[in-house]
C-alpha atoms as a PDB file:
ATOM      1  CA  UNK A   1       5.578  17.813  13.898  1.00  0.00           C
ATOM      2  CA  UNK A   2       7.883  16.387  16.762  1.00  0.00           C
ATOM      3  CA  UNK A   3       6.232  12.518  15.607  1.00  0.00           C
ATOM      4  CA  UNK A   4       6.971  13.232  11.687  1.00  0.00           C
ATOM      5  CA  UNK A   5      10.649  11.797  11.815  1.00  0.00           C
ATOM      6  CA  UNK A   6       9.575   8.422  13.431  1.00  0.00           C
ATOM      7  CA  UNK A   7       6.657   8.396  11.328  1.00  0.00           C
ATOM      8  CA  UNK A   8       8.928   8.564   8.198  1.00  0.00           C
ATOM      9  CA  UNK A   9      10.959   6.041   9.716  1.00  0.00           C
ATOM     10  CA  UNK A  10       8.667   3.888  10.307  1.00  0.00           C
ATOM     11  CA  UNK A  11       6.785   4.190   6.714  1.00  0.00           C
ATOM     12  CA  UNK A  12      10.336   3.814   5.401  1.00  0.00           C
ATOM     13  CA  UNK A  13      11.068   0.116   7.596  1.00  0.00           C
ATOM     14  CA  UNK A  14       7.340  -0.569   6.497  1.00  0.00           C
ATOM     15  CA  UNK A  15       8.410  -0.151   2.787  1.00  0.00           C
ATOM     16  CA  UNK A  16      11.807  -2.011   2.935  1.00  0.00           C
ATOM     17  CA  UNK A  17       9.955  -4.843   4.940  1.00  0.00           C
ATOM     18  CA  UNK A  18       7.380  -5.631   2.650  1.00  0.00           C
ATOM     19  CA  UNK A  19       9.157  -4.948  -0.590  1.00  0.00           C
ATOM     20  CA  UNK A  20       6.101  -3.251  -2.232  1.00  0.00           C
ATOM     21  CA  UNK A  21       7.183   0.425  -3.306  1.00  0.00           C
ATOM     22  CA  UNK A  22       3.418   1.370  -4.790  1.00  0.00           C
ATOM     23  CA  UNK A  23       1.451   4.025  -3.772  1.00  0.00           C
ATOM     24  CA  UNK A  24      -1.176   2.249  -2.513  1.00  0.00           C
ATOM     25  CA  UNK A  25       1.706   0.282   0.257  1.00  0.00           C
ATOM     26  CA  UNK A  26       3.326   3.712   0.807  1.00  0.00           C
ATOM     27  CA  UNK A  27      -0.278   4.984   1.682  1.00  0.00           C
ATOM     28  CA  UNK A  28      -0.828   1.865   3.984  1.00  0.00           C
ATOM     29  CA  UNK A  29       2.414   2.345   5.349  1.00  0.00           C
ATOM     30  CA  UNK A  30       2.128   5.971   6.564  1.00  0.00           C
ATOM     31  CA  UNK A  31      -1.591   5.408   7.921  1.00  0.00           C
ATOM     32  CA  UNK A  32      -0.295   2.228   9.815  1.00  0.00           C
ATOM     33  CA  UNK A  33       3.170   4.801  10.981  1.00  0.00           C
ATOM     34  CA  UNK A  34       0.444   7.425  11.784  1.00  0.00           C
ATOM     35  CA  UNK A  35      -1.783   5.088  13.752  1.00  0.00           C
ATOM     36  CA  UNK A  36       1.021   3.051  16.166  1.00  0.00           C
ATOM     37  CA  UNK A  37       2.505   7.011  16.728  1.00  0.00           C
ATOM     38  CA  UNK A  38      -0.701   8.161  17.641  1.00  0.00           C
ATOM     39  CA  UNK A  39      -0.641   5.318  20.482  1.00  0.00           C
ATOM     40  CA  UNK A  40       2.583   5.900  22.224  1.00  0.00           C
ATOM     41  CA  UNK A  41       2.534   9.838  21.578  1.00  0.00           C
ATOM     42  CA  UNK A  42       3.322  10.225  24.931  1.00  0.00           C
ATOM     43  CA  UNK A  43       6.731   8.646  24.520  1.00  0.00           C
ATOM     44  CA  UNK A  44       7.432  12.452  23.105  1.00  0.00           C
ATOM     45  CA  UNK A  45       5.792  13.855  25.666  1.00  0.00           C
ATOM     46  CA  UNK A  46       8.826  16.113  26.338  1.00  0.00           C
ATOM     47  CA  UNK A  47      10.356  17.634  23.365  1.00  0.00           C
ATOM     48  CA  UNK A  48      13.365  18.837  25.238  1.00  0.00           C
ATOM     49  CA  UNK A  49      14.245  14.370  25.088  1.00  0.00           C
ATOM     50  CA  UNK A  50      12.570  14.615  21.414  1.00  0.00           C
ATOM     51  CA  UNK A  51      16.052  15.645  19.748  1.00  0.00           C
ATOM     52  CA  UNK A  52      18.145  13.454  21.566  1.00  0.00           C
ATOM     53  CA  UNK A  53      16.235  10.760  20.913  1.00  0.00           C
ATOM     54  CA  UNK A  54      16.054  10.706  17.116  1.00  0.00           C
ATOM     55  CA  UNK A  55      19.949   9.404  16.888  1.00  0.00           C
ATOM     56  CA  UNK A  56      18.750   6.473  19.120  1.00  0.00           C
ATOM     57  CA  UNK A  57      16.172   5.557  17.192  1.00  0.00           C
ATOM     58  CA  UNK A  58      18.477   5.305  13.905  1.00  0.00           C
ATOM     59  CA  UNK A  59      20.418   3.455  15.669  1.00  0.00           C
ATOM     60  CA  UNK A  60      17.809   1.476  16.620  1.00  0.00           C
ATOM     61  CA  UNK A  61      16.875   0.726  13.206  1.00  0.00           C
ATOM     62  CA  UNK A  62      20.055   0.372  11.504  1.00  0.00           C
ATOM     63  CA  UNK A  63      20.653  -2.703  14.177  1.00  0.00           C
ATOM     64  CA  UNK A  64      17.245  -3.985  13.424  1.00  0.00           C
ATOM     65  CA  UNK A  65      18.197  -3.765   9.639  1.00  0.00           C
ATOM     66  CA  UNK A  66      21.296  -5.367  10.691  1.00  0.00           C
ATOM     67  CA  UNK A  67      20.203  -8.068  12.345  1.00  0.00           C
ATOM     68  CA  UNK A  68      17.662  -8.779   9.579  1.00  0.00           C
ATOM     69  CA  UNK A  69      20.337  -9.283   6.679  1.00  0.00           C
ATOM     70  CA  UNK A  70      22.769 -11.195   9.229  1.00  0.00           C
ATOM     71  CA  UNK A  71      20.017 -13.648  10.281  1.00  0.00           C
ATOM     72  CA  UNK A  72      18.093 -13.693   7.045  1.00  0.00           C
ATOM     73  CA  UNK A  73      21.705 -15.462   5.588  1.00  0.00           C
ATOM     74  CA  UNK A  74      22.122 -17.431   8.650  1.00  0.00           C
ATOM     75  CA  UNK A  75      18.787 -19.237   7.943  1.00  0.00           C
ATOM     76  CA  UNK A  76      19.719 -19.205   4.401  1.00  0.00           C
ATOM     77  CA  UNK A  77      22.810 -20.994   4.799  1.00  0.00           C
ATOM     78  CA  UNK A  78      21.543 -23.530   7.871  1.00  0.00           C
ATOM     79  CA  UNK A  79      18.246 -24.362   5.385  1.00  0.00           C
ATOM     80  CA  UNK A  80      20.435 -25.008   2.521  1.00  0.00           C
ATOM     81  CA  UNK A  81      23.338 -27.069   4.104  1.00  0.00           C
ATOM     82  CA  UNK A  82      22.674 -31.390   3.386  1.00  0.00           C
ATOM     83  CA  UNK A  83      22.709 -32.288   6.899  1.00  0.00           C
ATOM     84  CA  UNK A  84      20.444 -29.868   9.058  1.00  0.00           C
ATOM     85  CA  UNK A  85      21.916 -30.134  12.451  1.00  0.00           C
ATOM     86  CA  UNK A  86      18.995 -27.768  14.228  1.00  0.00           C
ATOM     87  CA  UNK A  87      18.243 -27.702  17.851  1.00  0.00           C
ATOM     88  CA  UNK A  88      14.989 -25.721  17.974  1.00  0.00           C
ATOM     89  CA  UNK A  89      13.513 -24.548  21.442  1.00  0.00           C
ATOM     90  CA  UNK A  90      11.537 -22.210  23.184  1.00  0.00           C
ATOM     91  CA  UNK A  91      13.794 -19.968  25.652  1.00  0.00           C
ATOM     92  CA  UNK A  92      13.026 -17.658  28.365  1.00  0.00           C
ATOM     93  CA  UNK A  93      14.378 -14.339  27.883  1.00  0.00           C
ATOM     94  CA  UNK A  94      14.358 -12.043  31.021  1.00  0.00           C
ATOM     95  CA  UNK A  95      13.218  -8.665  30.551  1.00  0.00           C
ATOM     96  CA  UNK A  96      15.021  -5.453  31.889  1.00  0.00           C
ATOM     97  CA  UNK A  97      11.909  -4.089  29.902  1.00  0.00           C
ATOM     98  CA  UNK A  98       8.807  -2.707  31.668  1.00  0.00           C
ATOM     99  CA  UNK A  99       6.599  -0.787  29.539  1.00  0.00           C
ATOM    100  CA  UNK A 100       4.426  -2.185  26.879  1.00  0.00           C
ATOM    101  CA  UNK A 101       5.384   0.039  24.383  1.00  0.00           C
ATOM    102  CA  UNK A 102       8.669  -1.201  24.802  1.00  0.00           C
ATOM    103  CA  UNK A 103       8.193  -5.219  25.557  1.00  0.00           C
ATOM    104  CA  UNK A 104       6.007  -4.833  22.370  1.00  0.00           C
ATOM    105  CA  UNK A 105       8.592  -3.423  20.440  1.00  0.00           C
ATOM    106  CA  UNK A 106      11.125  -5.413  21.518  1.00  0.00           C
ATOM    107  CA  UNK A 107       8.600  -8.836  20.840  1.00  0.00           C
ATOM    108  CA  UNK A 108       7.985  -7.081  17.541  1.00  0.00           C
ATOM    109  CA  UNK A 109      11.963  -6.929  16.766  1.00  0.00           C
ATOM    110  CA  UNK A 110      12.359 -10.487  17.552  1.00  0.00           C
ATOM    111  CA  UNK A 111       9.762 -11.969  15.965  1.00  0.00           C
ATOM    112  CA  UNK A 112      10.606  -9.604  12.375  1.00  0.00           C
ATOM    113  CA  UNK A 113      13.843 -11.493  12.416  1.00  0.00           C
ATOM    114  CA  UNK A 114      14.339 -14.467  10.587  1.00  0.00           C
ATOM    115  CA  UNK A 115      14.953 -17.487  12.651  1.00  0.00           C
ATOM    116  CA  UNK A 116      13.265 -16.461  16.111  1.00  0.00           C
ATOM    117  CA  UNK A 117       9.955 -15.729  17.221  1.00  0.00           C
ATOM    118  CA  UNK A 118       8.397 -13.812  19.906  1.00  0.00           C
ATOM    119  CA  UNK A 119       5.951 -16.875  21.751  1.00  0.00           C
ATOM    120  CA  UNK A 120       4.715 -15.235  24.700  1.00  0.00           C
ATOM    121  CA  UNK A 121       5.151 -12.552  27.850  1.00  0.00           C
ATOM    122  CA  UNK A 122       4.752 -13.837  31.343  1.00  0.00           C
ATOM    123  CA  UNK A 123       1.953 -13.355  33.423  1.00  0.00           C
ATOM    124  CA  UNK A 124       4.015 -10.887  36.240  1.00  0.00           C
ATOM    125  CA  UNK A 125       6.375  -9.390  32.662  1.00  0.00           C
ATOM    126  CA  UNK A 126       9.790 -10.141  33.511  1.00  0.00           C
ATOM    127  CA  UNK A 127      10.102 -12.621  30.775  1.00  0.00           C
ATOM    128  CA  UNK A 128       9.725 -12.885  27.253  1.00  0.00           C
ATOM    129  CA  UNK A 129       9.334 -16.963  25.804  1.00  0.00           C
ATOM    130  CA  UNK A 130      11.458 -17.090  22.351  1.00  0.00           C
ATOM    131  CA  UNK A 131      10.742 -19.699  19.658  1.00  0.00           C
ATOM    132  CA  UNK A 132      13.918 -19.951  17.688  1.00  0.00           C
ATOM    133  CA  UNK A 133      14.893 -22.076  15.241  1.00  0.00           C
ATOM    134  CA  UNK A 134      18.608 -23.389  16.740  1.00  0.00           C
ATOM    135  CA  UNK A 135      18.644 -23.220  20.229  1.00  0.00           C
ATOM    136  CA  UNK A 136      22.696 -24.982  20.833  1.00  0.00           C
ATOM    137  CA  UNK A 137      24.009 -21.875  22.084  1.00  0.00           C
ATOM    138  CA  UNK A 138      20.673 -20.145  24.195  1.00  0.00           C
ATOM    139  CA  UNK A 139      23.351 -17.925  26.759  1.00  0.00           C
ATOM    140  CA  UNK A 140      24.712 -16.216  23.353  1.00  0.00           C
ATOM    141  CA  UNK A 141      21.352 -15.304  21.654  1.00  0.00           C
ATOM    142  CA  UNK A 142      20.188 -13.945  25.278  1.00  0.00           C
ATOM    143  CA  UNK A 143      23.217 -11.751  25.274  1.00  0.00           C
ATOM    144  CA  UNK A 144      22.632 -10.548  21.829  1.00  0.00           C
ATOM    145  CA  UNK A 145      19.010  -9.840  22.437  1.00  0.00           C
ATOM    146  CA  UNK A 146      20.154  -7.865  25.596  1.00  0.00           C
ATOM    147  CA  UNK A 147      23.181  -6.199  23.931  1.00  0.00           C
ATOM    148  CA  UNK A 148      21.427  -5.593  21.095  1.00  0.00           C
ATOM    149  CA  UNK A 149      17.823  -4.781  20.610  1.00  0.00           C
ATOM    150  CA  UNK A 150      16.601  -4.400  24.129  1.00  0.00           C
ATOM    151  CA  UNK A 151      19.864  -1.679  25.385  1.00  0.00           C
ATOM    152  CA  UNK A 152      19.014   0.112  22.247  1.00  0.00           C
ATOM    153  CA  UNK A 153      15.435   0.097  22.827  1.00  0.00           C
ATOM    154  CA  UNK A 154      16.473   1.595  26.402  1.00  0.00           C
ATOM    155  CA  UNK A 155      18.514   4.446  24.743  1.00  0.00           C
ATOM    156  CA  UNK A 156      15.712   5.346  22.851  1.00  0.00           C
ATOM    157  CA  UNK A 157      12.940   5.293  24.573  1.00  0.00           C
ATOM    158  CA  UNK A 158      13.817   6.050  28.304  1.00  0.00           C
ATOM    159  CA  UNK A 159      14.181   9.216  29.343  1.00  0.00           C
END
């Protein structure tokens, strides 16, 4: 019962994502919430952290949803202006990140928002290479991955 919230949540981002609200993508969404749960189940481990994490999580995904809309009119408006002025690039993000769960989230995040893309994780995991698509200010989209997505990841999932 602790995992039905995030399940929910997850079926719900799964929903919004794909912009399919049949039964059939409702079912695939809650076997596909049911299945990633069932893998990092003992991220609940503790259900005295259980409560306090649920307002993290929103959070979590309200900045996610965020972050979608913001950069999905971004790319809108830099693919749609006469005179493309793009600097794409590959960037090394360092990672205050150590699990998995949580560089695979994070990776996930990244790579579900329009414009960047999660490349690769290095070999010893302290870095996460970034594909995005205008790379003229790389110190400002490393602080808003870190002051963003990864400290909310961190509020959520750590204990």
């Amino acid at each position: 019962m602790k995992l039905f919230l995030p399940g929910l949540l997850f079926t719900i981002v799964w929903l919004a994502i794909s912009g399919s609200f049949t039964i059939p993508n409702l079912v695939f969404g809650i076997v596909v919430a049911a299945l990633s749960l069932s893998m990092v189940r003992h991220q609940w481990s503790e259900s005295s952290t259980y409560w306090r994490r649920v307002p993290a999580i929103l959070f979590l995904a309200l900045l996610f949803l965020k972050e979608l809309a913001l950069s999905a009119w971004t790319v809108a408006r830099l693919v749609l202006t006469p005179k493309m002025e793009l600097k794409p690039g590959i960037f090394a993000y360092p990672l205050k990140l150590d699990t998995d769960f949580e560089i695979t989230l994070l990776a996930n995040l990244i790579t579900l928002t329009p414009g960047t893309l999660s490349v690769d994780v290095s070999e010893d995991r302290s870095k996460l290479y970034v594909h995005a698509l205008d790379c003229s200010d790389v110190e400002a989209t490393k602080r808003s991955i870190a002051d963003g997505f990864e400290r909310r990841i961190m509020e959520a999932f750590r204990k």
